[in-house]
PDB file of N, CA and C in Angstrom:
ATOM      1  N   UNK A   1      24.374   0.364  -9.888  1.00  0.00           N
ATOM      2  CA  UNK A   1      25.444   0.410 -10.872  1.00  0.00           C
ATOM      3  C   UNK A   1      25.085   1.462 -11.922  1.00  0.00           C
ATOM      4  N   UNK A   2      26.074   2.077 -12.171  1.00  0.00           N
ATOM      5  CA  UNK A   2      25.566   3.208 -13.169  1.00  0.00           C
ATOM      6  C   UNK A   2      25.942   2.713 -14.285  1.00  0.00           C
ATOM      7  N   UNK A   3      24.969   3.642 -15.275  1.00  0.00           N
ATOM      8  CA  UNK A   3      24.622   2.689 -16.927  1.00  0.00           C
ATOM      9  C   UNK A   3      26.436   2.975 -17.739  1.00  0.00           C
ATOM     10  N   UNK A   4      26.879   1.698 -18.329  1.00  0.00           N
ATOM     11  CA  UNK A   4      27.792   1.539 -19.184  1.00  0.00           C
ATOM     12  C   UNK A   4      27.602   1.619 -20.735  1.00  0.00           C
ATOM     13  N   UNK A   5      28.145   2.802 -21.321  1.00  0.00           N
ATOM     14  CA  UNK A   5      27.574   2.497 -22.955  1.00  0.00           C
ATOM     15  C   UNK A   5      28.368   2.067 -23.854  1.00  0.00           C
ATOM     16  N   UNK A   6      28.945   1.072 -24.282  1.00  0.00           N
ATOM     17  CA  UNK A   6      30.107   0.704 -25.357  1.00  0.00           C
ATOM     18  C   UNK A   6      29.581   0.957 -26.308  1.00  0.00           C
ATOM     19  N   UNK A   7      30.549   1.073 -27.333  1.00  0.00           N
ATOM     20  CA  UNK A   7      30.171   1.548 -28.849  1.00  0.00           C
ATOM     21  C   UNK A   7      31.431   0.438 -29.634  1.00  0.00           C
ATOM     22  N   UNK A   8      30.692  -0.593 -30.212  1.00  0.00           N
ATOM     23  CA  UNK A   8      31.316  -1.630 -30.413  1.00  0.00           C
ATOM     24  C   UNK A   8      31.629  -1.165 -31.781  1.00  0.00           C
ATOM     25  N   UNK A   9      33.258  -1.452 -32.500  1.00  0.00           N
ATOM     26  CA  UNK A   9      33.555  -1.733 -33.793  1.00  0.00           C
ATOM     27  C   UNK A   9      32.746  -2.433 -34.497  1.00  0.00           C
ATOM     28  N   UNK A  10      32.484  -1.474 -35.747  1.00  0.00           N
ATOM     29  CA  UNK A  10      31.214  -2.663 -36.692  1.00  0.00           C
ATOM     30  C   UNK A  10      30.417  -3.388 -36.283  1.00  0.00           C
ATOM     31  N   UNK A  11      29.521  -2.419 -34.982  1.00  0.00           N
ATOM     32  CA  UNK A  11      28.329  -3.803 -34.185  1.00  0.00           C
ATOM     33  C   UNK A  11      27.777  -2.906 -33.974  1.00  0.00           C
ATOM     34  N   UNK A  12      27.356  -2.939 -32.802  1.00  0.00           N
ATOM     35  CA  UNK A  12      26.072  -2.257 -32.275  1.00  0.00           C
ATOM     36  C   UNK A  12      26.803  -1.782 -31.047  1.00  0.00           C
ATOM     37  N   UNK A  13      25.479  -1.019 -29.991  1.00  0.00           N
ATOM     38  CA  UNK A  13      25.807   0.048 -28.848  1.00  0.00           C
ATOM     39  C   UNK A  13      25.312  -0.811 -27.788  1.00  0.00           C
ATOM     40  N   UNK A  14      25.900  -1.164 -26.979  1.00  0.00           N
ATOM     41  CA  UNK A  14      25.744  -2.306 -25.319  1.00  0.00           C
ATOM     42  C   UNK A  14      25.680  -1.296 -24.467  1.00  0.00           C
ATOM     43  N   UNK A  15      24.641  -1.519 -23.842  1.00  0.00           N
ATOM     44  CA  UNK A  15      23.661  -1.061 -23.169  1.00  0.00           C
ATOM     45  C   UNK A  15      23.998  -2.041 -21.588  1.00  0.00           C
ATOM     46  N   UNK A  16      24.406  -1.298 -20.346  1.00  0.00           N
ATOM     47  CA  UNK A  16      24.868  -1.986 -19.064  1.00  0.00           C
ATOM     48  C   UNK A  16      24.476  -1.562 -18.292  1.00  0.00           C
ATOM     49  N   UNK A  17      23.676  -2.034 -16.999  1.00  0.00           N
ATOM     50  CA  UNK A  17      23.341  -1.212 -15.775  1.00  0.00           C
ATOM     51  C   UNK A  17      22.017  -0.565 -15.639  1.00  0.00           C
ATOM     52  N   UNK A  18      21.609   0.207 -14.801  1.00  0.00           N
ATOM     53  CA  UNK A  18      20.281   0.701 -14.464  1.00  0.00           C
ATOM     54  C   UNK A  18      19.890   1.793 -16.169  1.00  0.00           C
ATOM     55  N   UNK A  19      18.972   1.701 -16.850  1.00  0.00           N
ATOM     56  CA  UNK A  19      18.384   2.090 -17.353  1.00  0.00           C
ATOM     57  C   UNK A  19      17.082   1.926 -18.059  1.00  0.00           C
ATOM     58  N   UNK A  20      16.861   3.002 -18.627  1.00  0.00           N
ATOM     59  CA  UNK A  20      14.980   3.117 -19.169  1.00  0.00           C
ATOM     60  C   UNK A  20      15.588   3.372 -21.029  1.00  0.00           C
ATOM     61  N   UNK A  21      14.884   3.250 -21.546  1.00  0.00           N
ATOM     62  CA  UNK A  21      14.804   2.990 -23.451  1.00  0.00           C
ATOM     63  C   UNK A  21      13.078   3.866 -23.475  1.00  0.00           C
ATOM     64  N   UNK A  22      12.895   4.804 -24.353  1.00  0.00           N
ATOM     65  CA  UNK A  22      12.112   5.629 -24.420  1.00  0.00           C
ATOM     66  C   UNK A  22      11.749   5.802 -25.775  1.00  0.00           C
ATOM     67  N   UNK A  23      10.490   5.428 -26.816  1.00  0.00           N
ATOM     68  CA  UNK A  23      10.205   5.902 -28.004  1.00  0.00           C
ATOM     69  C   UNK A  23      10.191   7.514 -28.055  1.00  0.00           C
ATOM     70  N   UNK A  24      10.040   7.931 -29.354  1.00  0.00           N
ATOM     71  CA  UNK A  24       9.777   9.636 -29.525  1.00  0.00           C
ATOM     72  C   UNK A  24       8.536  10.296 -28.842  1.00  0.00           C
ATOM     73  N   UNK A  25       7.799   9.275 -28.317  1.00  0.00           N
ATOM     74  CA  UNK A  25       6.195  10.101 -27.630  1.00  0.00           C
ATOM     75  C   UNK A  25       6.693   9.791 -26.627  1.00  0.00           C
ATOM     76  N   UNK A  26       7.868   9.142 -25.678  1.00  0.00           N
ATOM     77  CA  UNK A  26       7.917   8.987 -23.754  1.00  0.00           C
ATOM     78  C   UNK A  26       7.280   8.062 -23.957  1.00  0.00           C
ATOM     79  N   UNK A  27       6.989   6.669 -24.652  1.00  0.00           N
ATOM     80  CA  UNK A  27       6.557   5.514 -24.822  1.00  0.00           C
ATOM     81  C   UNK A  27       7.574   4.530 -24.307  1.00  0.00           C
ATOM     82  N   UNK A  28       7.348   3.845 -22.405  1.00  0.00           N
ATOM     83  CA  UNK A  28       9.057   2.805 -22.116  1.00  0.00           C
ATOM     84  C   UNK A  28       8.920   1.729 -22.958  1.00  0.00           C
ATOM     85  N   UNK A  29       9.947   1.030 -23.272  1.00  0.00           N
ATOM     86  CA  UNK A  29       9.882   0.006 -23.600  1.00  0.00           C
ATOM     87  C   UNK A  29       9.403  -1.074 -22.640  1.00  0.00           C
ATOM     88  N   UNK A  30       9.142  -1.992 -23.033  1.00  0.00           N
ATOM     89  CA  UNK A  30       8.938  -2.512 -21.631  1.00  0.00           C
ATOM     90  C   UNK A  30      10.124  -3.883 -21.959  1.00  0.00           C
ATOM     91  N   UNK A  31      11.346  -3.487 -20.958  1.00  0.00           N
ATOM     92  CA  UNK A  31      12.330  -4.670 -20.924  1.00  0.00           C
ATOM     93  C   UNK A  31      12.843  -5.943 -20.598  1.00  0.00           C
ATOM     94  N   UNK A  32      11.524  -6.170 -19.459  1.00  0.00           N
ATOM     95  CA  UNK A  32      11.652  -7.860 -18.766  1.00  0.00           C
ATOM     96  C   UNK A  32      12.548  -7.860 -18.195  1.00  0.00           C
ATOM     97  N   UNK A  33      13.028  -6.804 -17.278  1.00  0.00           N
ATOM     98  CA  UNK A  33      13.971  -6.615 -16.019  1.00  0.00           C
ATOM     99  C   UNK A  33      15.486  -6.799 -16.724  1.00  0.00           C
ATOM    100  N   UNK A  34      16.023  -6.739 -18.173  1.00  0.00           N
ATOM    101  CA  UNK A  34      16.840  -6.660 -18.715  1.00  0.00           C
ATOM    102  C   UNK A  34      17.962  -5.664 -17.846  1.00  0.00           C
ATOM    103  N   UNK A  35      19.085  -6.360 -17.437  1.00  0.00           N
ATOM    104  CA  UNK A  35      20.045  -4.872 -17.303  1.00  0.00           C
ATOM    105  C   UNK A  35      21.315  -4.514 -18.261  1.00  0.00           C
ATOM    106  N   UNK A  36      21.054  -5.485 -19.325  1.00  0.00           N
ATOM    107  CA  UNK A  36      21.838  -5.492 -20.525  1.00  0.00           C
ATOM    108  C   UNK A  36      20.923  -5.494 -21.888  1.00  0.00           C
ATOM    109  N   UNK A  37      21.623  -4.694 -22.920  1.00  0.00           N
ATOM    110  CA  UNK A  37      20.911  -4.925 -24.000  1.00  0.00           C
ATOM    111  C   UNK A  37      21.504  -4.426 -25.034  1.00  0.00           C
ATOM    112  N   UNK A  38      21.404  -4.427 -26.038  1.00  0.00           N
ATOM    113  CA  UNK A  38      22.173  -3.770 -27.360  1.00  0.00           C
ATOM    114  C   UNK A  38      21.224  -3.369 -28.651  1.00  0.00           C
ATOM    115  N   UNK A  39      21.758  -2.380 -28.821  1.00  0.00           N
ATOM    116  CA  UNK A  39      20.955  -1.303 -29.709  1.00  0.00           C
ATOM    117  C   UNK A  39      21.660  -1.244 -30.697  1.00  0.00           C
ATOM    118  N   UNK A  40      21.152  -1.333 -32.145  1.00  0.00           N
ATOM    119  CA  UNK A  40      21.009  -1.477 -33.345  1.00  0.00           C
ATOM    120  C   UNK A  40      21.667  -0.010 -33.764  1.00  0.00           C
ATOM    121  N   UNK A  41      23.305  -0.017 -34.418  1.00  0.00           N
ATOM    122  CA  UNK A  41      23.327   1.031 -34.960  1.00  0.00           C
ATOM    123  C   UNK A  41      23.899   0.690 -36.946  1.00  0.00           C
ATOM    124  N   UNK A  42      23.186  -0.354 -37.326  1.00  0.00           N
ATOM    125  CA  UNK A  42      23.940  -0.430 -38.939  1.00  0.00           C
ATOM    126  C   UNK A  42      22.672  -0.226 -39.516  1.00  0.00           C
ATOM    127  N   UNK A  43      21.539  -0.055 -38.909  1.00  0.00           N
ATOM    128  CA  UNK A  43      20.071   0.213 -39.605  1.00  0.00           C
ATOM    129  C   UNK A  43      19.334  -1.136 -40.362  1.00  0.00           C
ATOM    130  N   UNK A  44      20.392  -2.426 -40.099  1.00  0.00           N
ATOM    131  CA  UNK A  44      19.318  -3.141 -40.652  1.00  0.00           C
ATOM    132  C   UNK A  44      18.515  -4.248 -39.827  1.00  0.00           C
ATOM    133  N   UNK A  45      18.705  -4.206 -38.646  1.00  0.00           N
ATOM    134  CA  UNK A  45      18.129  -5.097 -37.655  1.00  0.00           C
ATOM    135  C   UNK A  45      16.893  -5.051 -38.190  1.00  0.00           C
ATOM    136  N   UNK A  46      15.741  -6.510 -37.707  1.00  0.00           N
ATOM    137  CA  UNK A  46      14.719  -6.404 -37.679  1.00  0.00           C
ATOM    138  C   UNK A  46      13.637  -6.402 -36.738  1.00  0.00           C
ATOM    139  N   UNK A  47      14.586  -6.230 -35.694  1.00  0.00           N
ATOM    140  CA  UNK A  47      14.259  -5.357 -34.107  1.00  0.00           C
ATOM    141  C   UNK A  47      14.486  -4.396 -33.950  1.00  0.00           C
ATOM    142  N   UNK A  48      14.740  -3.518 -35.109  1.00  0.00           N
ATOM    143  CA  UNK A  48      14.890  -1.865 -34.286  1.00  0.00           C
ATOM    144  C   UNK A  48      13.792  -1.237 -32.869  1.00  0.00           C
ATOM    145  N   UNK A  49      14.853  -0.859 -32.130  1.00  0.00           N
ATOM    146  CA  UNK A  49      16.355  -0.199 -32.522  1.00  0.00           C
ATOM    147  C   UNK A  49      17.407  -1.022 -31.561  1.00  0.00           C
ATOM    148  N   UNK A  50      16.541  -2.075 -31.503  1.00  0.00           N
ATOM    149  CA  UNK A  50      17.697  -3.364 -30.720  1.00  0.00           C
ATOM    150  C   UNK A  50      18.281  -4.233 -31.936  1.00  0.00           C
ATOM    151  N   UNK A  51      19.495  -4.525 -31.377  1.00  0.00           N
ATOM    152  CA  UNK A  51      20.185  -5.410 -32.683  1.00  0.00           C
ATOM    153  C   UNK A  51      19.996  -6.581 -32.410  1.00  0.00           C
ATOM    154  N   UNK A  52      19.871  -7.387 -33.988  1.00  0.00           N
ATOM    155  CA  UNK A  52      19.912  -8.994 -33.969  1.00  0.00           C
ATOM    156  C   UNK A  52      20.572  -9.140 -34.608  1.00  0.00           C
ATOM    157  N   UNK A  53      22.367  -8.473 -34.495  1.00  0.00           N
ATOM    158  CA  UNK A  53      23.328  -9.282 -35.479  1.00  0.00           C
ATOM    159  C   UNK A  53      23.354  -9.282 -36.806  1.00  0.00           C
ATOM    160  N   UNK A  54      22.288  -8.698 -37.194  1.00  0.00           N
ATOM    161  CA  UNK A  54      22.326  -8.443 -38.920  1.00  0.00           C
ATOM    162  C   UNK A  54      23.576  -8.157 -39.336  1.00  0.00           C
ATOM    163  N   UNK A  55      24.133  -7.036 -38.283  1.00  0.00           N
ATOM    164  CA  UNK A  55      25.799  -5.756 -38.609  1.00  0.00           C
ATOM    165  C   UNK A  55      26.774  -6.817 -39.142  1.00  0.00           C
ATOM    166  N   UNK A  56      26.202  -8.561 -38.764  1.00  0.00           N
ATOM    167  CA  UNK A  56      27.429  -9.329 -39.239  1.00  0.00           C
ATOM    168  C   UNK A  56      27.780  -9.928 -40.508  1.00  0.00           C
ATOM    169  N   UNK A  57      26.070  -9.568 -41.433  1.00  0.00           N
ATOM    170  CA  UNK A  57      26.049 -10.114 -42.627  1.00  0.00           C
ATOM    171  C   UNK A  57      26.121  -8.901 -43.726  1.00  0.00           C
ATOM    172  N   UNK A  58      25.793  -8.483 -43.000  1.00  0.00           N
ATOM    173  CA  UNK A  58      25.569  -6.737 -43.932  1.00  0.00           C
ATOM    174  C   UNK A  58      26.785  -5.567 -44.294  1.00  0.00           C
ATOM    175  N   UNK A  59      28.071  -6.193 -44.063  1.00  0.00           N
ATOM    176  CA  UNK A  59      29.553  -5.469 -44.447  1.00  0.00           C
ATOM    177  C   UNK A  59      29.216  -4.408 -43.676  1.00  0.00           C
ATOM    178  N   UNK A  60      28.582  -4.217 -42.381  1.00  0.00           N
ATOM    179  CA  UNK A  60      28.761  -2.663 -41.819  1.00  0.00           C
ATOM    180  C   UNK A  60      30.197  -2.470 -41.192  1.00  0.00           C
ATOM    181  N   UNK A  61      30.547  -1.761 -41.259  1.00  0.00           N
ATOM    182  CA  UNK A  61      31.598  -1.512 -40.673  1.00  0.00           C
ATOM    183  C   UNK A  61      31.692   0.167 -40.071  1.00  0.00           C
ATOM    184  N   UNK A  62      32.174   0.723 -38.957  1.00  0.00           N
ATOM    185  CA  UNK A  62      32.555   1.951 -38.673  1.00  0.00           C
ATOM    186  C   UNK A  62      33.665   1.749 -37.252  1.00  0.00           C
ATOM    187  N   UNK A  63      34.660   2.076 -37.073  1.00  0.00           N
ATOM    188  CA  UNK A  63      35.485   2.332 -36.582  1.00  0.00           C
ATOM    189  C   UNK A  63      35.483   3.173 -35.488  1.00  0.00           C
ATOM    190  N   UNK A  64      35.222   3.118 -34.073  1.00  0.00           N
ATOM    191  CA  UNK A  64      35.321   3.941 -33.073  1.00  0.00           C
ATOM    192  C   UNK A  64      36.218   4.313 -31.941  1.00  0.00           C
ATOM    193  N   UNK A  65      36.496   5.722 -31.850  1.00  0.00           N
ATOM    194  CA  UNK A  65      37.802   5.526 -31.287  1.00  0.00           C
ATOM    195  C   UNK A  65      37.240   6.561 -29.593  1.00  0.00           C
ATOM    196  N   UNK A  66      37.354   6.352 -28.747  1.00  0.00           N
ATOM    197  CA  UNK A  66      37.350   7.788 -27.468  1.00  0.00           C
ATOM    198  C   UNK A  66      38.203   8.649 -27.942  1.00  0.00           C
ATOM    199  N   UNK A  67      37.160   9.735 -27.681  1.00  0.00           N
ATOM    200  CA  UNK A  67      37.667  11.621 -28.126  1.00  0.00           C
ATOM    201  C   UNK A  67      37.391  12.034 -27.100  1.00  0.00           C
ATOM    202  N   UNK A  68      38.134  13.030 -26.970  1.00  0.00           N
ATOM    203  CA  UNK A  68      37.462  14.543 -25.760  1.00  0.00           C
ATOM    204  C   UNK A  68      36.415  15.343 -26.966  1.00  0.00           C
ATOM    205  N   UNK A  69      35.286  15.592 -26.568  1.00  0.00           N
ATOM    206  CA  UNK A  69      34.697  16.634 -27.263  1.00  0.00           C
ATOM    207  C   UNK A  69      34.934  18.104 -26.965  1.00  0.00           C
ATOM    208  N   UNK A  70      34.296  19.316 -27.630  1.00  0.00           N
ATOM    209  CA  UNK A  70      34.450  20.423 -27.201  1.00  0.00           C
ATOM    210  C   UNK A  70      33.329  20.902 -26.826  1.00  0.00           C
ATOM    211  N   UNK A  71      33.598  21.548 -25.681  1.00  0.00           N
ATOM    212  CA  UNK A  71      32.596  22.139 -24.847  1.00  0.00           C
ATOM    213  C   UNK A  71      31.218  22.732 -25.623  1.00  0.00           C
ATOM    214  N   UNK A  72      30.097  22.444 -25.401  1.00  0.00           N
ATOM    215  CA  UNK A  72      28.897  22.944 -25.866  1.00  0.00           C
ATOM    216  C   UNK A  72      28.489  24.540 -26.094  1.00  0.00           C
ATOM    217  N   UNK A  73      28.228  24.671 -27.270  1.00  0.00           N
ATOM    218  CA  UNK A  73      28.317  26.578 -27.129  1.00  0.00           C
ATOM    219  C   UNK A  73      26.946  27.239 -26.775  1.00  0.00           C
ATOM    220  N   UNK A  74      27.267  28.065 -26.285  1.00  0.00           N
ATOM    221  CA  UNK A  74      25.589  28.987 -25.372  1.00  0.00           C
ATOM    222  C   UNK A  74      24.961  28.845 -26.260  1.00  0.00           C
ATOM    223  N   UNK A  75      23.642  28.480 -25.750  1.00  0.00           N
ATOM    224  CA  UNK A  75      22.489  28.367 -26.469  1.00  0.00           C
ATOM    225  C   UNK A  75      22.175  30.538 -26.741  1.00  0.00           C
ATOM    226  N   UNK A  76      21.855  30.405 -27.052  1.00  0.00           N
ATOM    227  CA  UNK A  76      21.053  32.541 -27.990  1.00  0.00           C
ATOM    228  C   UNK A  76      19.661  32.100 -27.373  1.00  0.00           C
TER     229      UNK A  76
END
């Protein structure tokens, strides 16, 4: 199954399907055969960068909608 990424209203990012989670040194997480999970985007979890629901006490709010982006410009 290929990985699903939702980007939840005023929550966090759900995480679906075959994937790896990687610190800044290539450090895996190690997930306990997880094929779901959700990642912390209001900054106050105390699992970063996985969420524990904090986003529900903490007035985060951000609004997400699907866009087309624009094409990436040549790298120089």
């Amino acid at each position: 199954m290929p990985t699903k990424i939702t980007i939840n209203n005023s929550g966090n990012v759900r995480l679906e399907g075959d994937f790896e989670i990687f610190d800044q040194n290539e450090n895996k997480f190690d997930l306990a055969g997880r094929t779901a999970i959700s990642l912390c985007r209001c900054g106050h979890s105390n699992n970063k960068p996985f969420c524990d629901g904090s986003h529900r006490t903490t007035g985060f709010q951000s609004e997400v909608v699907a866009r087309k982006l624009e094409p990436p410009k040549p790298k120089v």
